[in-house]
PDB file of N, CA and C in Angstrom:
ATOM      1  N   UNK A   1    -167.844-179.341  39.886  1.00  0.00           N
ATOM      2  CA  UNK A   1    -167.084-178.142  40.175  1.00  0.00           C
ATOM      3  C   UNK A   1    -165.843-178.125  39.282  1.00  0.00           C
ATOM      4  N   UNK A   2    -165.655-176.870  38.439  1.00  0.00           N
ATOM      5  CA  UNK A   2    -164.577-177.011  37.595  1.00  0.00           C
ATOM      6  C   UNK A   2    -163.482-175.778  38.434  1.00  0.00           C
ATOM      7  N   UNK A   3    -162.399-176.435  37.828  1.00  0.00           N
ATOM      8  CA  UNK A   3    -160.775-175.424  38.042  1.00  0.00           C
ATOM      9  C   UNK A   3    -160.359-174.867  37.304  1.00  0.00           C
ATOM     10  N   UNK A   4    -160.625-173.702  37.095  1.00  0.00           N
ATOM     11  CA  UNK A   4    -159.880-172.683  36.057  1.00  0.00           C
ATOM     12  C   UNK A   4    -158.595-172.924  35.532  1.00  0.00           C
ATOM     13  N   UNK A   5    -157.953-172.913  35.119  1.00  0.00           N
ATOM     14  CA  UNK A   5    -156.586-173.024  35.040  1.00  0.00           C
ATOM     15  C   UNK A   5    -156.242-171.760  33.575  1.00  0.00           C
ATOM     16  N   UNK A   6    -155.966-170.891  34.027  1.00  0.00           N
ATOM     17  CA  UNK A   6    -155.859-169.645  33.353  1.00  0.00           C
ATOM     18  C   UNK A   6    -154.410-169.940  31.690  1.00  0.00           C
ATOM     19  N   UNK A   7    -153.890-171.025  31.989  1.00  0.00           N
ATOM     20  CA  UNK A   7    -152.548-171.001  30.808  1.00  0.00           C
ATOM     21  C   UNK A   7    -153.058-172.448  30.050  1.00  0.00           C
ATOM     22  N   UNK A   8    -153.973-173.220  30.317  1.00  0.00           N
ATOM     23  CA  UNK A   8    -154.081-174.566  29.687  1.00  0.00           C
ATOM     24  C   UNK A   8    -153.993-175.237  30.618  1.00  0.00           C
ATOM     25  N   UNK A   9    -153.966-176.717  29.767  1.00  0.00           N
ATOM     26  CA  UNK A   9    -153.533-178.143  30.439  1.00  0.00           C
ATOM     27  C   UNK A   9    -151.960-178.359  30.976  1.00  0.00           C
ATOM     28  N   UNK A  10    -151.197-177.690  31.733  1.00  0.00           N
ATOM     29  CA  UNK A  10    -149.926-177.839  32.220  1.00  0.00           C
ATOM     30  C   UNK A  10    -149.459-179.073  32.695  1.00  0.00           C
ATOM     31  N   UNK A  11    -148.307-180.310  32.303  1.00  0.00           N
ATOM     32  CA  UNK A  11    -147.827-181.336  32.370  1.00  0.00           C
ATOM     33  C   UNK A  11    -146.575-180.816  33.590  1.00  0.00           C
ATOM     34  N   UNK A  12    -146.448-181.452  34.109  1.00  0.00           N
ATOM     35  CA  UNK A  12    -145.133-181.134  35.110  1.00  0.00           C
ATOM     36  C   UNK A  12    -143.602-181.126  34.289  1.00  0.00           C
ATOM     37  N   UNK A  13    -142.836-180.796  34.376  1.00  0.00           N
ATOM     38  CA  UNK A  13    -141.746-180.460  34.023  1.00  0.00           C
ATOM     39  C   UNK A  13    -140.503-182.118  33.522  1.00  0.00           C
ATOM     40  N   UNK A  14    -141.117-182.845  34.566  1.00  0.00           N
ATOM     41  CA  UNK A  14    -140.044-184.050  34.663  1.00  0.00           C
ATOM     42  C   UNK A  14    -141.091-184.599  32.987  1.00  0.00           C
ATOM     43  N   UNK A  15    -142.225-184.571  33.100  1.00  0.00           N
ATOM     44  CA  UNK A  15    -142.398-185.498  32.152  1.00  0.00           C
ATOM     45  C   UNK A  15    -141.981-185.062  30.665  1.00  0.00           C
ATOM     46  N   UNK A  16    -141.747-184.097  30.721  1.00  0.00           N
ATOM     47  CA  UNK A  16    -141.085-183.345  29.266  1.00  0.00           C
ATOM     48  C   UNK A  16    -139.684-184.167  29.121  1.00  0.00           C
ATOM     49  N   UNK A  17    -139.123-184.395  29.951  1.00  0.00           N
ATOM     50  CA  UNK A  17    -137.447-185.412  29.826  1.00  0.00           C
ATOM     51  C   UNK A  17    -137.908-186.757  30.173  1.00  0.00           C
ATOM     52  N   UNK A  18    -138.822-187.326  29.711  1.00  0.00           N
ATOM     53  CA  UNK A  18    -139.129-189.202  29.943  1.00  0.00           C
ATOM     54  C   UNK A  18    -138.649-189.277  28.586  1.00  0.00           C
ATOM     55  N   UNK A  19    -138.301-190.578  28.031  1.00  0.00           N
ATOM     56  CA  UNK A  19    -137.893-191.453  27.039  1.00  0.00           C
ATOM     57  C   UNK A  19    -139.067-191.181  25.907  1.00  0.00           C
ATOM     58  N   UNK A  20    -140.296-192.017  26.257  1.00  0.00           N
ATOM     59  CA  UNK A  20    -141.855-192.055  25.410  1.00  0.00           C
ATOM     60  C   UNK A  20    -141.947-190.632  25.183  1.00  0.00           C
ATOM     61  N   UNK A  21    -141.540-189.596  25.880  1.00  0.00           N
ATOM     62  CA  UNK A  21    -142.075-188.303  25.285  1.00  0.00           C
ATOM     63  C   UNK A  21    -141.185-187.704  24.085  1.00  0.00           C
ATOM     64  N   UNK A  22    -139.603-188.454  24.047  1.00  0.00           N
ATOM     65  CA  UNK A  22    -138.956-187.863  23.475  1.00  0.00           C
ATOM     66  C   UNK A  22    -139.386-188.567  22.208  1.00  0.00           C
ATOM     67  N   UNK A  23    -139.670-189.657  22.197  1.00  0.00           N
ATOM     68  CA  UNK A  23    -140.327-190.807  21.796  1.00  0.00           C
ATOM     69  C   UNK A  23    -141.617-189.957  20.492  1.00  0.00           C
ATOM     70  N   UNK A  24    -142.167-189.673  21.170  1.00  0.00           N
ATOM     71  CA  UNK A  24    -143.613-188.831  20.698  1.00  0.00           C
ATOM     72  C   UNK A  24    -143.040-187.906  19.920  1.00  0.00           C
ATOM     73  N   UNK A  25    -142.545-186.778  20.642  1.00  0.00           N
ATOM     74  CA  UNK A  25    -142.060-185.181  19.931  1.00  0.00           C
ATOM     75  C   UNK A  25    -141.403-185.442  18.644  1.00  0.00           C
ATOM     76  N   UNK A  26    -140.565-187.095  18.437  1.00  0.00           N
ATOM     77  CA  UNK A  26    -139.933-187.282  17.423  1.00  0.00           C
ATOM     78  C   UNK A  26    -141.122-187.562  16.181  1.00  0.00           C
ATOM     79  N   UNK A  27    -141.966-188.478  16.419  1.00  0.00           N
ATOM     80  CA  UNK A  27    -142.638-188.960  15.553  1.00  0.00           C
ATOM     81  C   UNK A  27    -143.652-187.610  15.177  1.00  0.00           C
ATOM     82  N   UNK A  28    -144.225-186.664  16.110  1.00  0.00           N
ATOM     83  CA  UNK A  28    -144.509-185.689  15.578  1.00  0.00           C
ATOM     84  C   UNK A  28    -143.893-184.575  14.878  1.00  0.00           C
ATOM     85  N   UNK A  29    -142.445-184.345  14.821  1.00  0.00           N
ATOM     86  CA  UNK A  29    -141.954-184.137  14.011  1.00  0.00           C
ATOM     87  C   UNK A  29    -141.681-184.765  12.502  1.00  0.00           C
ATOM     88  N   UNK A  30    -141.783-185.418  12.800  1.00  0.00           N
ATOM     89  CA  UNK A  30    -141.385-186.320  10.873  1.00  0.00           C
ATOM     90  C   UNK A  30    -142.821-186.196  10.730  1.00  0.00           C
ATOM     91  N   UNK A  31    -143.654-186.674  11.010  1.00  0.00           N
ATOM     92  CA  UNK A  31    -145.331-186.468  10.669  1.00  0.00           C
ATOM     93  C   UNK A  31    -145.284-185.024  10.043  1.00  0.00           C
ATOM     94  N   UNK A  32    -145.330-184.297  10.762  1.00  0.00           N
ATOM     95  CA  UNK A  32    -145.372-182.829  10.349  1.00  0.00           C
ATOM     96  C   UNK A  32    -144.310-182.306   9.258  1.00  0.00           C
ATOM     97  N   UNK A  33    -143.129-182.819   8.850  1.00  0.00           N
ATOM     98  CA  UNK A  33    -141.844-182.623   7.519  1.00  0.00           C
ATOM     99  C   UNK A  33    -143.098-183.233   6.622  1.00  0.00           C
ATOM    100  N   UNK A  34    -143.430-184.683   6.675  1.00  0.00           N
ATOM    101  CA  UNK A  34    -143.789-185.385   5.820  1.00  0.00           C
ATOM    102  C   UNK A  34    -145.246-184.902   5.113  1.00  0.00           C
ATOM    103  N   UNK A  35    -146.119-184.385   5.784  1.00  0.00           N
ATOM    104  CA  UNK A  35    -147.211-183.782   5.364  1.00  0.00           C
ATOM    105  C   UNK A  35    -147.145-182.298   4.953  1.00  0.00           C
ATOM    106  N   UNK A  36    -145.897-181.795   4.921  1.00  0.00           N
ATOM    107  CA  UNK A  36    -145.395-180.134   4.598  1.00  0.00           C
ATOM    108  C   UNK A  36    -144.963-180.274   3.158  1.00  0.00           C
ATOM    109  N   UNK A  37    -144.011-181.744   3.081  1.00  0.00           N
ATOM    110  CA  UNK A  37    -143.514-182.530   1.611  1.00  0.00           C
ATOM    111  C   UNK A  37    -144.540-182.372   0.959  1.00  0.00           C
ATOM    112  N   UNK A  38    -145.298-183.700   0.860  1.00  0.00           N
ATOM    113  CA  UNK A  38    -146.160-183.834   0.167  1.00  0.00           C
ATOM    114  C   UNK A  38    -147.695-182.648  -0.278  1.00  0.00           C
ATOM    115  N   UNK A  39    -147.936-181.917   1.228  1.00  0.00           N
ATOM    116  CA  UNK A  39    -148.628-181.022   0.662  1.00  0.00           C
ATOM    117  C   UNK A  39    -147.941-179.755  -0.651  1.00  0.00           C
ATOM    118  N   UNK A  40    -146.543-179.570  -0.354  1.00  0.00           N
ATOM    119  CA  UNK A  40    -145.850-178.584  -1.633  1.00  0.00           C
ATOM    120  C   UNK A  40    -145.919-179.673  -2.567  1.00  0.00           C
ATOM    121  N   UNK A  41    -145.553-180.873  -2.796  1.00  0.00           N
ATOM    122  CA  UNK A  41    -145.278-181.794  -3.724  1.00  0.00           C
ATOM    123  C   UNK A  41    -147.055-181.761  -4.811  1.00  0.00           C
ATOM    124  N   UNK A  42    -148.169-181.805  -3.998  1.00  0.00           N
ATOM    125  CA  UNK A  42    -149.356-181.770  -4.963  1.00  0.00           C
ATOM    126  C   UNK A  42    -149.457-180.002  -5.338  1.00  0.00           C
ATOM    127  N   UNK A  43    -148.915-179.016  -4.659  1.00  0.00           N
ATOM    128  CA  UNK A  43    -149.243-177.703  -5.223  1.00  0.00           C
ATOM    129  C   UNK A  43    -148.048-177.160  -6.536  1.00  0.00           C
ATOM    130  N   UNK A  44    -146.765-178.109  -6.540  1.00  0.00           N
ATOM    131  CA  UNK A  44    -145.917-177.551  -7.660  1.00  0.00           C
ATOM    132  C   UNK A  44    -146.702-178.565  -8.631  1.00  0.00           C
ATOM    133  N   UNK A  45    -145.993-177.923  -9.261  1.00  0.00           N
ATOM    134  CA  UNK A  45    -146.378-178.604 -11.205  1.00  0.00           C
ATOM    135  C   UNK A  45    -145.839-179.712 -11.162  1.00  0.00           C
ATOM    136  N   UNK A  46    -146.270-180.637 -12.062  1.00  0.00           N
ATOM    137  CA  UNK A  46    -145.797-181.838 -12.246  1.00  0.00           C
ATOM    138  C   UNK A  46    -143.982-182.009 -13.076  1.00  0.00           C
ATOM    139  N   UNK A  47    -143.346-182.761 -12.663  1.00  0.00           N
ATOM    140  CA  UNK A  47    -142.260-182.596 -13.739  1.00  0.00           C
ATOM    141  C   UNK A  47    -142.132-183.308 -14.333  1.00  0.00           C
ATOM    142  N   UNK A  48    -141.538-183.069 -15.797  1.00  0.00           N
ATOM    143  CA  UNK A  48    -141.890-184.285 -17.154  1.00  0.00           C
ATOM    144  C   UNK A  48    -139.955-184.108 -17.654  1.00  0.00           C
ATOM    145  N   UNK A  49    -139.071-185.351 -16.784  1.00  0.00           N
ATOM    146  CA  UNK A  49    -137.240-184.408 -17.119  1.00  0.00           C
ATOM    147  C   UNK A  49    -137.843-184.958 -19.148  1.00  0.00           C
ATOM    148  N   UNK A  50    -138.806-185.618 -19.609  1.00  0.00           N
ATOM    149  CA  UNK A  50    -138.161-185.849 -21.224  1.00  0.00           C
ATOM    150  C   UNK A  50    -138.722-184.610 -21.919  1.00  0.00           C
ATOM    151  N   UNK A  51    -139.272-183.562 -21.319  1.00  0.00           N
ATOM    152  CA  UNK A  51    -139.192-182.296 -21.595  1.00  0.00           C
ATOM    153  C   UNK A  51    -138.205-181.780 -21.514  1.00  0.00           C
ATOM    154  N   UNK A  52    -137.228-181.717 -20.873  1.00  0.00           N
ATOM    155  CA  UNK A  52    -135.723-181.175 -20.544  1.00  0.00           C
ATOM    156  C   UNK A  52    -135.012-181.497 -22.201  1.00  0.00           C
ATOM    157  N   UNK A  53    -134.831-183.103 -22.139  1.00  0.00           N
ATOM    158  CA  UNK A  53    -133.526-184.566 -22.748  1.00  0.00           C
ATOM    159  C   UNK A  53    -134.706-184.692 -24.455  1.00  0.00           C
ATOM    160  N   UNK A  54    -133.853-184.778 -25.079  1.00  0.00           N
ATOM    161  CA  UNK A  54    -134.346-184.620 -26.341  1.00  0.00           C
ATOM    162  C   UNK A  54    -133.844-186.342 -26.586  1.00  0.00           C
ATOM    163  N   UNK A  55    -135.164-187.173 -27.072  1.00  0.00           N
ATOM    164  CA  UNK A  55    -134.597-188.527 -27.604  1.00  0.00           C
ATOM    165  C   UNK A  55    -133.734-188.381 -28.635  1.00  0.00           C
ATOM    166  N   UNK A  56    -133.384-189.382 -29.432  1.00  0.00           N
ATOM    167  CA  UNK A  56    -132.495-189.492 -30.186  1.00  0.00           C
ATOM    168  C   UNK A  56    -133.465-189.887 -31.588  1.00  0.00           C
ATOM    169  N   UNK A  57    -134.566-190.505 -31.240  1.00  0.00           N
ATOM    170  CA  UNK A  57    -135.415-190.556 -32.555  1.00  0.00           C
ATOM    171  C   UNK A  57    -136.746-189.958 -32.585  1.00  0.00           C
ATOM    172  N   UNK A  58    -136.685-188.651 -31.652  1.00  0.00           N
ATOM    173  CA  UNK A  58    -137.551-187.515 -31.666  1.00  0.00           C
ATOM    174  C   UNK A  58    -137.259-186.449 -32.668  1.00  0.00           C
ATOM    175  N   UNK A  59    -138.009-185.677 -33.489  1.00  0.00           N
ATOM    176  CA  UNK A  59    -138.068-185.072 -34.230  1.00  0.00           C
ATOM    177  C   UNK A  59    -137.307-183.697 -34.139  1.00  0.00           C
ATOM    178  N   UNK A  60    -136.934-182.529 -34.690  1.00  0.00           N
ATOM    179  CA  UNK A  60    -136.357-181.536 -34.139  1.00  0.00           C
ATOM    180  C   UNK A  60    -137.218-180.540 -34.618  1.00  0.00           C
ATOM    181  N   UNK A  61    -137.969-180.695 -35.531  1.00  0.00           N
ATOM    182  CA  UNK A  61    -139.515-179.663 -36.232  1.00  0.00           C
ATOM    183  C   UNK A  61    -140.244-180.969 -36.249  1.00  0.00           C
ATOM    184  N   UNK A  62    -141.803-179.961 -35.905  1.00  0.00           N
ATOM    185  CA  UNK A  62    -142.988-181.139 -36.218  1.00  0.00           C
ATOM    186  C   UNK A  62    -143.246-181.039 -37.752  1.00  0.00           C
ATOM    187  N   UNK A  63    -143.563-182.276 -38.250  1.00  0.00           N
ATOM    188  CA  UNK A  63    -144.035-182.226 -39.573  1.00  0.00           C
ATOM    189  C   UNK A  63    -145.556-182.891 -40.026  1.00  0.00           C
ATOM    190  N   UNK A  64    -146.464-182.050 -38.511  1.00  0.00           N
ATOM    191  CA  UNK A  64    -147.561-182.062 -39.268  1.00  0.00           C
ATOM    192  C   UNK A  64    -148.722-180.802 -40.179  1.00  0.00           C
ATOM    193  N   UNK A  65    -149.112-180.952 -40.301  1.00  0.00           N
ATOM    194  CA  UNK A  65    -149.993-180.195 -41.047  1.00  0.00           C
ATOM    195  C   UNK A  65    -150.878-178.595 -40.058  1.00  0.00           C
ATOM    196  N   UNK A  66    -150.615-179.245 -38.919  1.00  0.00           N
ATOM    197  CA  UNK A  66    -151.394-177.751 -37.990  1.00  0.00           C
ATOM    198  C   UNK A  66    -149.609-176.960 -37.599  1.00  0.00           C
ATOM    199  N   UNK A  67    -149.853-176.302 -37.992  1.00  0.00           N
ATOM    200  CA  UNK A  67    -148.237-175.053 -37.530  1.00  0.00           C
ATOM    201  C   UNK A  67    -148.299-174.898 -36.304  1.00  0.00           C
ATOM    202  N   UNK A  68    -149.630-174.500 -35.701  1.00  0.00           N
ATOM    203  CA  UNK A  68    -149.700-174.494 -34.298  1.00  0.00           C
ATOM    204  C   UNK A  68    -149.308-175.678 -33.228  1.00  0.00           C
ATOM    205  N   UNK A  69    -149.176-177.203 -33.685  1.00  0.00           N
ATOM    206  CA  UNK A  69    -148.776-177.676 -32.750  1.00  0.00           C
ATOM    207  C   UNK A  69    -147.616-177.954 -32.418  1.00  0.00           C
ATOM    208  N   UNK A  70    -147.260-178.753 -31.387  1.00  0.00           N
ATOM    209  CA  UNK A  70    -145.969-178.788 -30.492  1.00  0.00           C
ATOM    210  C   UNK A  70    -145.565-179.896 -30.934  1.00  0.00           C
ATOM    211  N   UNK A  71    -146.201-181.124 -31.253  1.00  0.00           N
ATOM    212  CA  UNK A  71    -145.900-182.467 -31.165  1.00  0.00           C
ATOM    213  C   UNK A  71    -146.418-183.164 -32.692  1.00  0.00           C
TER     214      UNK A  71
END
């Protein structure tokens, strides 16, 4: 014989203020930052800063033979 319960699985009120629950809600929070991070972290582009910073014994024109390249 089953019991309807029309709103869900309802927990009583006191157990929402125990220690272990505050306990829980925390660790499911950082779980959930941390997998929001890293999921944006694999969808942006990679960053390369020596694309930015020009070495000091890097070239300032390429001097090879294809015009078209970069490097």
């Amino acid at each position: 014989m089953a019991i309807a319960v029309p709103a869900g699985l309802l927990f009583p009120e006191a157990l929402l203020h125990t220690h272990w629950f505050a306990v829980l809600a925390t660790f499911v929070a950082i779980n959930t930052v941390m997998y929001a991070a890293l999921a944006l972290a694999k969808i942006l582009p990679k960053v390369n800063p020596s694309d930015w910073i020009r070495k000091r014994n890097e070239r300032s024109e390429t001097r090879s033979i294809d015009p078209g390249s970069t490097r």
